[in-house]
N, C-alpha and C. Protein backbone atom coordinates (compact mmCIF):
# COMPACT_ATOMS: atom_id res chain seq x y z
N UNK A 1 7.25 27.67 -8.66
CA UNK A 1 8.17 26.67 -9.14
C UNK A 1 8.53 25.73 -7.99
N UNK A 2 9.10 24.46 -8.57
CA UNK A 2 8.99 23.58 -7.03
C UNK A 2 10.45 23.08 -7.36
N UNK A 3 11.07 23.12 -5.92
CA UNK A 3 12.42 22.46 -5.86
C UNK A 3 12.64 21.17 -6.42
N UNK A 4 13.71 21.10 -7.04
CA UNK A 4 14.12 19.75 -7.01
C UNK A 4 13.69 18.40 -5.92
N UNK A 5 14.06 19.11 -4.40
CA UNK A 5 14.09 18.33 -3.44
C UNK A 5 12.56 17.64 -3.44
N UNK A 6 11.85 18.80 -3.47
CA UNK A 6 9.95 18.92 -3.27
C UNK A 6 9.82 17.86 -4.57
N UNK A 7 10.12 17.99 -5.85
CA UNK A 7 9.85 16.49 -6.73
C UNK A 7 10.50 15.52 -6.16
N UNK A 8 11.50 15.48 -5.94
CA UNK A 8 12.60 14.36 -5.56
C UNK A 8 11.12 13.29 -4.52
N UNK A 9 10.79 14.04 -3.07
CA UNK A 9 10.20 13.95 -2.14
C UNK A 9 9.09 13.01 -2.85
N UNK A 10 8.13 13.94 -4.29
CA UNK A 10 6.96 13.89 -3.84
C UNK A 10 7.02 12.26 -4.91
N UNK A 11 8.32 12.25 -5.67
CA UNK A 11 8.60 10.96 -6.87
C UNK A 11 8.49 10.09 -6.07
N UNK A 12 9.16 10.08 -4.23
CA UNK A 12 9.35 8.83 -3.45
C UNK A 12 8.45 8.74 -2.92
N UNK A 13 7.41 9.43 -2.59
CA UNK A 13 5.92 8.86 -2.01
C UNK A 13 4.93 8.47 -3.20
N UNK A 14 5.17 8.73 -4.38
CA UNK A 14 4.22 8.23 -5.58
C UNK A 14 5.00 6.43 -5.09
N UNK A 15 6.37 6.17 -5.65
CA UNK A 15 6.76 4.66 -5.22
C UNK A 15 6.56 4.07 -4.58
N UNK A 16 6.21 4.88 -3.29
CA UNK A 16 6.21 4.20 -2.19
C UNK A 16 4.70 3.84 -1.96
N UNK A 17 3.88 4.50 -2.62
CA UNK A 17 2.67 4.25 -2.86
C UNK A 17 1.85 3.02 -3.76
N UNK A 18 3.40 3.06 -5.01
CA UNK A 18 3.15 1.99 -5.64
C UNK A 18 3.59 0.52 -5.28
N UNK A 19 4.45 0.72 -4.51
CA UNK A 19 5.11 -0.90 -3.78
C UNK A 19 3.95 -1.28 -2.99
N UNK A 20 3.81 -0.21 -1.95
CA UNK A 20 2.68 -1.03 -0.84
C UNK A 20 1.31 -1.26 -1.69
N UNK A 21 0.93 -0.90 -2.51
CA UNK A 21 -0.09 -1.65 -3.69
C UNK A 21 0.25 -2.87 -4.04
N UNK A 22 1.35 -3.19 -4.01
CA UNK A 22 1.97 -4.63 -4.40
C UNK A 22 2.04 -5.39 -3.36
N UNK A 23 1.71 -5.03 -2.06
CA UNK A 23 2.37 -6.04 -1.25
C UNK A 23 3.68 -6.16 -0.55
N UNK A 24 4.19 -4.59 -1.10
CA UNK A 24 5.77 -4.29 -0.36
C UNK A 24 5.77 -3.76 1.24
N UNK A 25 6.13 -3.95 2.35
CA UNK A 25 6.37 -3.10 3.11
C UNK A 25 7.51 -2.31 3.34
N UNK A 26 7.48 -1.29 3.42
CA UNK A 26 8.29 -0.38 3.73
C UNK A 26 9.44 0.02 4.67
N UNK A 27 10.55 -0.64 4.93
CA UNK A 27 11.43 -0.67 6.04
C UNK A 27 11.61 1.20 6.27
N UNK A 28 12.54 1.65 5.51
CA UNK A 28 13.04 2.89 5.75
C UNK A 28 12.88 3.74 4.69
N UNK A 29 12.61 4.90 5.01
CA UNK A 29 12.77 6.10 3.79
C UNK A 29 14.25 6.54 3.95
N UNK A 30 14.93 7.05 2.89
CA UNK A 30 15.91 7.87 2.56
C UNK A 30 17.33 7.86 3.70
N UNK A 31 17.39 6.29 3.32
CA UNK A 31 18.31 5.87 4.62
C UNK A 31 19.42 6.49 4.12
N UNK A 32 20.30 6.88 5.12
CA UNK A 32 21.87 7.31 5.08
C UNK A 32 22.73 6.99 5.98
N UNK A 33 24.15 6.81 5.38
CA UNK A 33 25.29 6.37 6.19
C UNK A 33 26.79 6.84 5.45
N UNK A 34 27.65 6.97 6.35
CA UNK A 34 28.31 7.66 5.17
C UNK A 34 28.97 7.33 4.10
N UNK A 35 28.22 6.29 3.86
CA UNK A 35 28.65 5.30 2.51
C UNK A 35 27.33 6.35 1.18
N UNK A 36 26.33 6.66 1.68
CA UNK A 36 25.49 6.97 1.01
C UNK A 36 24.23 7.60 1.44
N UNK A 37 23.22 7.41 0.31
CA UNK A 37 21.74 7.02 0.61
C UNK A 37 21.11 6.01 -0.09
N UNK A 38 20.11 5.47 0.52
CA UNK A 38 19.40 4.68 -0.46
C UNK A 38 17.61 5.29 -0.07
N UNK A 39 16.79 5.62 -1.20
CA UNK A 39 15.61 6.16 -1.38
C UNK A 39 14.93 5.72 -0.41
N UNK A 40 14.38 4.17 -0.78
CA UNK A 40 13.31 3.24 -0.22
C UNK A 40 14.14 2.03 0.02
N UNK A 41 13.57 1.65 1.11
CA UNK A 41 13.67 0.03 1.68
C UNK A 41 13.00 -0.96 1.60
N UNK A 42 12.64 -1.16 1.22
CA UNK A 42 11.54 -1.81 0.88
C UNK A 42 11.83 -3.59 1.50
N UNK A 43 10.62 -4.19 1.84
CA UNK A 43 10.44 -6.09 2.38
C UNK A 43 9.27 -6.77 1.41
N UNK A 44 9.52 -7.61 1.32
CA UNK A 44 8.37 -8.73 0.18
C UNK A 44 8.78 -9.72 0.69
N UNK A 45 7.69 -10.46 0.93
CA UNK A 45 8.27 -12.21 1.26
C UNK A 45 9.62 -12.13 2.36
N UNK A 46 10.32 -12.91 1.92
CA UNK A 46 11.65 -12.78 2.58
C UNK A 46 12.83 -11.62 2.16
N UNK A 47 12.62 -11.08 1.12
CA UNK A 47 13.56 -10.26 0.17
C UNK A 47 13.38 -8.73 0.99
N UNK A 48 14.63 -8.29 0.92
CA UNK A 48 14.92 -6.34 0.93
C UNK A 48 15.06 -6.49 -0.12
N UNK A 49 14.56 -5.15 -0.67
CA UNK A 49 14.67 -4.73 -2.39
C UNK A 49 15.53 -3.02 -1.43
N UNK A 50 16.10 -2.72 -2.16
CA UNK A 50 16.92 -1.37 -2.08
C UNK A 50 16.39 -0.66 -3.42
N UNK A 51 15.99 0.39 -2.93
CA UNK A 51 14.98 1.17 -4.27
C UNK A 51 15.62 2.72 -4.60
N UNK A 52 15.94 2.88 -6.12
CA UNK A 52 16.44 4.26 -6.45
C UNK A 52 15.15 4.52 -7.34
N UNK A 53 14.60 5.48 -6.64
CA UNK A 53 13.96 6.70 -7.12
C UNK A 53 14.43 7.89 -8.38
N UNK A 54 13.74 7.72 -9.58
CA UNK A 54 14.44 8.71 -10.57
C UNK A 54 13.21 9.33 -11.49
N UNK A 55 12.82 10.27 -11.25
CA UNK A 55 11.61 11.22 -11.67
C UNK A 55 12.69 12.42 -12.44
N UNK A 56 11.84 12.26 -13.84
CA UNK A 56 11.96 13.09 -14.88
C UNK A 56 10.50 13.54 -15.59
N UNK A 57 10.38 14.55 -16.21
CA UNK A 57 9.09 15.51 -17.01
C UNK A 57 9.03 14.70 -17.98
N UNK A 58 10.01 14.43 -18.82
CA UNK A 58 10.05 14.44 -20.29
C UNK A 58 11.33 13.44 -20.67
N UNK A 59 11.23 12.83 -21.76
CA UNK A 59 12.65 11.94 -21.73
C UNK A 59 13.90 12.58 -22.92
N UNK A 60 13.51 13.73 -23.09
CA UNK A 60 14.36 14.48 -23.79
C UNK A 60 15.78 14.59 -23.33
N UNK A 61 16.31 13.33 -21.70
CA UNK A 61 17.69 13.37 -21.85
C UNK A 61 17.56 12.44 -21.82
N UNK A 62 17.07 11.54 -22.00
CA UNK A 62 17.15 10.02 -21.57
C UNK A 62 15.89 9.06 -20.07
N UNK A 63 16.27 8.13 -20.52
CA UNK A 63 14.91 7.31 -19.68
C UNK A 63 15.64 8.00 -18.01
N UNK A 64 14.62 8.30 -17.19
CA UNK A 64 15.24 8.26 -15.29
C UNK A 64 16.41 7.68 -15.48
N UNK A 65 15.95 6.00 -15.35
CA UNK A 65 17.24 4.61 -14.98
C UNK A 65 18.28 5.21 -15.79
N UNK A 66 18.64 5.84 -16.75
CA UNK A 66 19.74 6.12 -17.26
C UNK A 66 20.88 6.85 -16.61
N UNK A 67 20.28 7.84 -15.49
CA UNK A 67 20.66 8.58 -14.35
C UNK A 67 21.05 7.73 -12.92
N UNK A 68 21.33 6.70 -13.50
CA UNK A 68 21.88 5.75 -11.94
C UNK A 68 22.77 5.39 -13.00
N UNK A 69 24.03 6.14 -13.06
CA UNK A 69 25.29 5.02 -13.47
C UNK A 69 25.93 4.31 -12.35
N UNK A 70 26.92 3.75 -12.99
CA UNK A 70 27.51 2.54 -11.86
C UNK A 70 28.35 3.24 -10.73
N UNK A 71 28.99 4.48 -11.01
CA UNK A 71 29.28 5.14 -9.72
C UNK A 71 28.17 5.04 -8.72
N UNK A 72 27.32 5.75 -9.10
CA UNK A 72 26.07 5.66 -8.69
C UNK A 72 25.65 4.44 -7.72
N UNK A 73 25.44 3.56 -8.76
CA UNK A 73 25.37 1.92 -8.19
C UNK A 73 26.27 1.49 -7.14
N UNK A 74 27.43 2.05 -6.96
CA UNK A 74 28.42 1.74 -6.34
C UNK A 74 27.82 1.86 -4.93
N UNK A 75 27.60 3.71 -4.78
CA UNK A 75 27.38 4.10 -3.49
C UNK A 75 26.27 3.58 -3.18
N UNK A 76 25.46 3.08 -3.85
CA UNK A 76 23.61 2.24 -3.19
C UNK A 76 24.48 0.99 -2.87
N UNK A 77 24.77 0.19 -3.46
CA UNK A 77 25.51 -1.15 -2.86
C UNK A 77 26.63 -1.29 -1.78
N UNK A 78 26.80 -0.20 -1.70
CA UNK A 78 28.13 -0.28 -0.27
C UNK A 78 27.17 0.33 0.92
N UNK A 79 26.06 1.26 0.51
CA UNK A 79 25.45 1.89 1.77
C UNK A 79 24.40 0.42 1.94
N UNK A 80 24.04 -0.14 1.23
CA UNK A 80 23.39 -1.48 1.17
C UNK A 80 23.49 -2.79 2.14
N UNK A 81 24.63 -2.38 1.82
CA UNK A 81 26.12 -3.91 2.96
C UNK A 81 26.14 -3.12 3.58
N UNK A 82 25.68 -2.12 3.64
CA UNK A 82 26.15 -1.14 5.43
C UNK A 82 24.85 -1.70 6.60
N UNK A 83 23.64 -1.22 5.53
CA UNK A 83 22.45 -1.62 5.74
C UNK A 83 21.96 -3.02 6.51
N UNK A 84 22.30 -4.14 5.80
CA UNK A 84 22.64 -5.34 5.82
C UNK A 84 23.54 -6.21 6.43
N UNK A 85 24.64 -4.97 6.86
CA UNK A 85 26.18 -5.54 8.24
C UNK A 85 24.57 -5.64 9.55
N UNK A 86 23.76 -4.22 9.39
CA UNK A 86 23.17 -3.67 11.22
C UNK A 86 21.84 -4.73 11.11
N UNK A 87 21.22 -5.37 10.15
CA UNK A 87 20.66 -5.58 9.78
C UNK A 87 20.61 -7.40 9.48
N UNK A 88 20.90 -8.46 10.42
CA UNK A 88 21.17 -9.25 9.74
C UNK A 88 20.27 -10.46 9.40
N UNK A 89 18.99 -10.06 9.60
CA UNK A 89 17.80 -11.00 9.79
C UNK A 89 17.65 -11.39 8.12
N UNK A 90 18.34 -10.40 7.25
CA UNK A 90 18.13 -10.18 5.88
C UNK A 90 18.95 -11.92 5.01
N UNK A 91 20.09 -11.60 5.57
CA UNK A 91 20.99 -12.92 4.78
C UNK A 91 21.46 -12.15 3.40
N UNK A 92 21.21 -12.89 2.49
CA UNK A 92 21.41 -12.70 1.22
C UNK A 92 20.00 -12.78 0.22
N UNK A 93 18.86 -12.29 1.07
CA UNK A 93 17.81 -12.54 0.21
C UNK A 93 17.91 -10.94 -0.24
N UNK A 94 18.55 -10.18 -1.35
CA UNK A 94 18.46 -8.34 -1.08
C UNK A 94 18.45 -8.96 -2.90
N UNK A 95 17.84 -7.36 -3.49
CA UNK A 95 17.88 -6.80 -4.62
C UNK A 95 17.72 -5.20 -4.97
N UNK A 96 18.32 -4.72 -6.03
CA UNK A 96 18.54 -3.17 -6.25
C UNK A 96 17.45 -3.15 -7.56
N UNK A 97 16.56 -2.20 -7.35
CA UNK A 97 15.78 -1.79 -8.00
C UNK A 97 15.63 -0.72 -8.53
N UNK A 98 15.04 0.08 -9.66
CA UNK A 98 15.07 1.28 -9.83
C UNK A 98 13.42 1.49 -10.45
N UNK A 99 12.88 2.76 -9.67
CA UNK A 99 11.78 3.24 -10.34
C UNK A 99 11.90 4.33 -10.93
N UNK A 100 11.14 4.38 -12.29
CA UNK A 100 11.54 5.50 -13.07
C UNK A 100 9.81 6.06 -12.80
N UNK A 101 9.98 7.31 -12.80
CA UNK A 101 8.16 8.01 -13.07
C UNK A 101 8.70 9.22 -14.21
N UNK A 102 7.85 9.07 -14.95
CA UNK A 102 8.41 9.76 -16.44
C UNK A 102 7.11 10.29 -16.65
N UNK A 103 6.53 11.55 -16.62
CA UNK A 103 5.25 11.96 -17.20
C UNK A 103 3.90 11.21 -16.62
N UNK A 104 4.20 10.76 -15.17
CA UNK A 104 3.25 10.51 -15.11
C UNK A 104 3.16 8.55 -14.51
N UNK A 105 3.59 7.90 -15.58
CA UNK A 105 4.20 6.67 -15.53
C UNK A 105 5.15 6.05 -14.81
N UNK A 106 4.79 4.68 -13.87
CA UNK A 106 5.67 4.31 -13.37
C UNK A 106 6.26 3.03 -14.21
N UNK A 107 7.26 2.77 -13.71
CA UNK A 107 8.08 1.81 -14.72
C UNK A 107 9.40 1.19 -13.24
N UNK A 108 8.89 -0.10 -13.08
CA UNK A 108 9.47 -0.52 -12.25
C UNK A 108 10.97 -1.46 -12.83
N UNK A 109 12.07 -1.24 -12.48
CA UNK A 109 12.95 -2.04 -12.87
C UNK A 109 13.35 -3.07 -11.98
N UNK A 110 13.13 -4.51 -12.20
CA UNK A 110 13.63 -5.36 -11.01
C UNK A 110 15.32 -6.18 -11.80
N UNK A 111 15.62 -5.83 -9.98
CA UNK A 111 17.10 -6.42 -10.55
C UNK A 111 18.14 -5.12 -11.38
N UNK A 112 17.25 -4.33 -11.56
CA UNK A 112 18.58 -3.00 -12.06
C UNK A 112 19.53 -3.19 -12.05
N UNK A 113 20.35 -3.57 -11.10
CA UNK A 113 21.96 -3.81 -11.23
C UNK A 113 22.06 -4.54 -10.12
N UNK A 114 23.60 -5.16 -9.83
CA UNK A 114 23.99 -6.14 -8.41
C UNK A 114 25.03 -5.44 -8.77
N UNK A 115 25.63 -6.78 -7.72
CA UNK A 115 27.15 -6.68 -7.50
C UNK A 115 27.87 -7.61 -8.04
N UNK A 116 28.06 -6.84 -9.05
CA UNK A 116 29.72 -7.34 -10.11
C UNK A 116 31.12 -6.50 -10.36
N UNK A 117 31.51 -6.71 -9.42
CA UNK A 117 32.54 -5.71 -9.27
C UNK A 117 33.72 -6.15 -8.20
């Protein structure tokens, strides 16, 4: 049987596999501060994308993205501006993303949520 952590792990190298197919580079894995974590870091063009990772078997509770509520959202967007205070080459070019892998399938969400609050 495999840990949570060991899927968690192996959901963020399938993404991370799928961004740099796109043309993403990869700033940081599984950044933390004590505002949070954020999964992936991801660079395109001029843009940071901030990436939540959400791997499920089966959708018998609901889609991944359904598992990032706005608490949730909260702590990615404040560890984000944490990110982004040390970080300032960025500006305001940033976006929050969410990848769902569901059975197999990736399903990229752009723009998932901001900051309205």
């Amino acid at each position: 049987m495999i840990s949570n952590q060991n899927k968690g792990k192996f959901g963020e190298s399938l993404a991370v596999d799928y961004l740099k197919s796109l043309g993403y580079s990869i700033l940081k894995r599984n950044y933390r501060c004590r505002m949070g974590e954020i999964d992936i870091i991801a660079k395109r063009c001029e843009d940071v994308i901030f990436v939540e990772v959400k791997s499920r078997s089966s959708d018998e509770y609901g889609a991944p993205s359904e598992s990032v509520p706005v608490s949730k959202q909260k702590h990615i967007i404040k560890t984000a501006l944490h990110y982004l205070g040390t970080n300032t080459e960025f500006e305001d070019n940033y976006r929050f993303d969410v990848i769902e892998l569901l059975a197999g399938e990736i399903n990229h969400i752009e723009n998932a949520f901001g900051i309205n609050w």
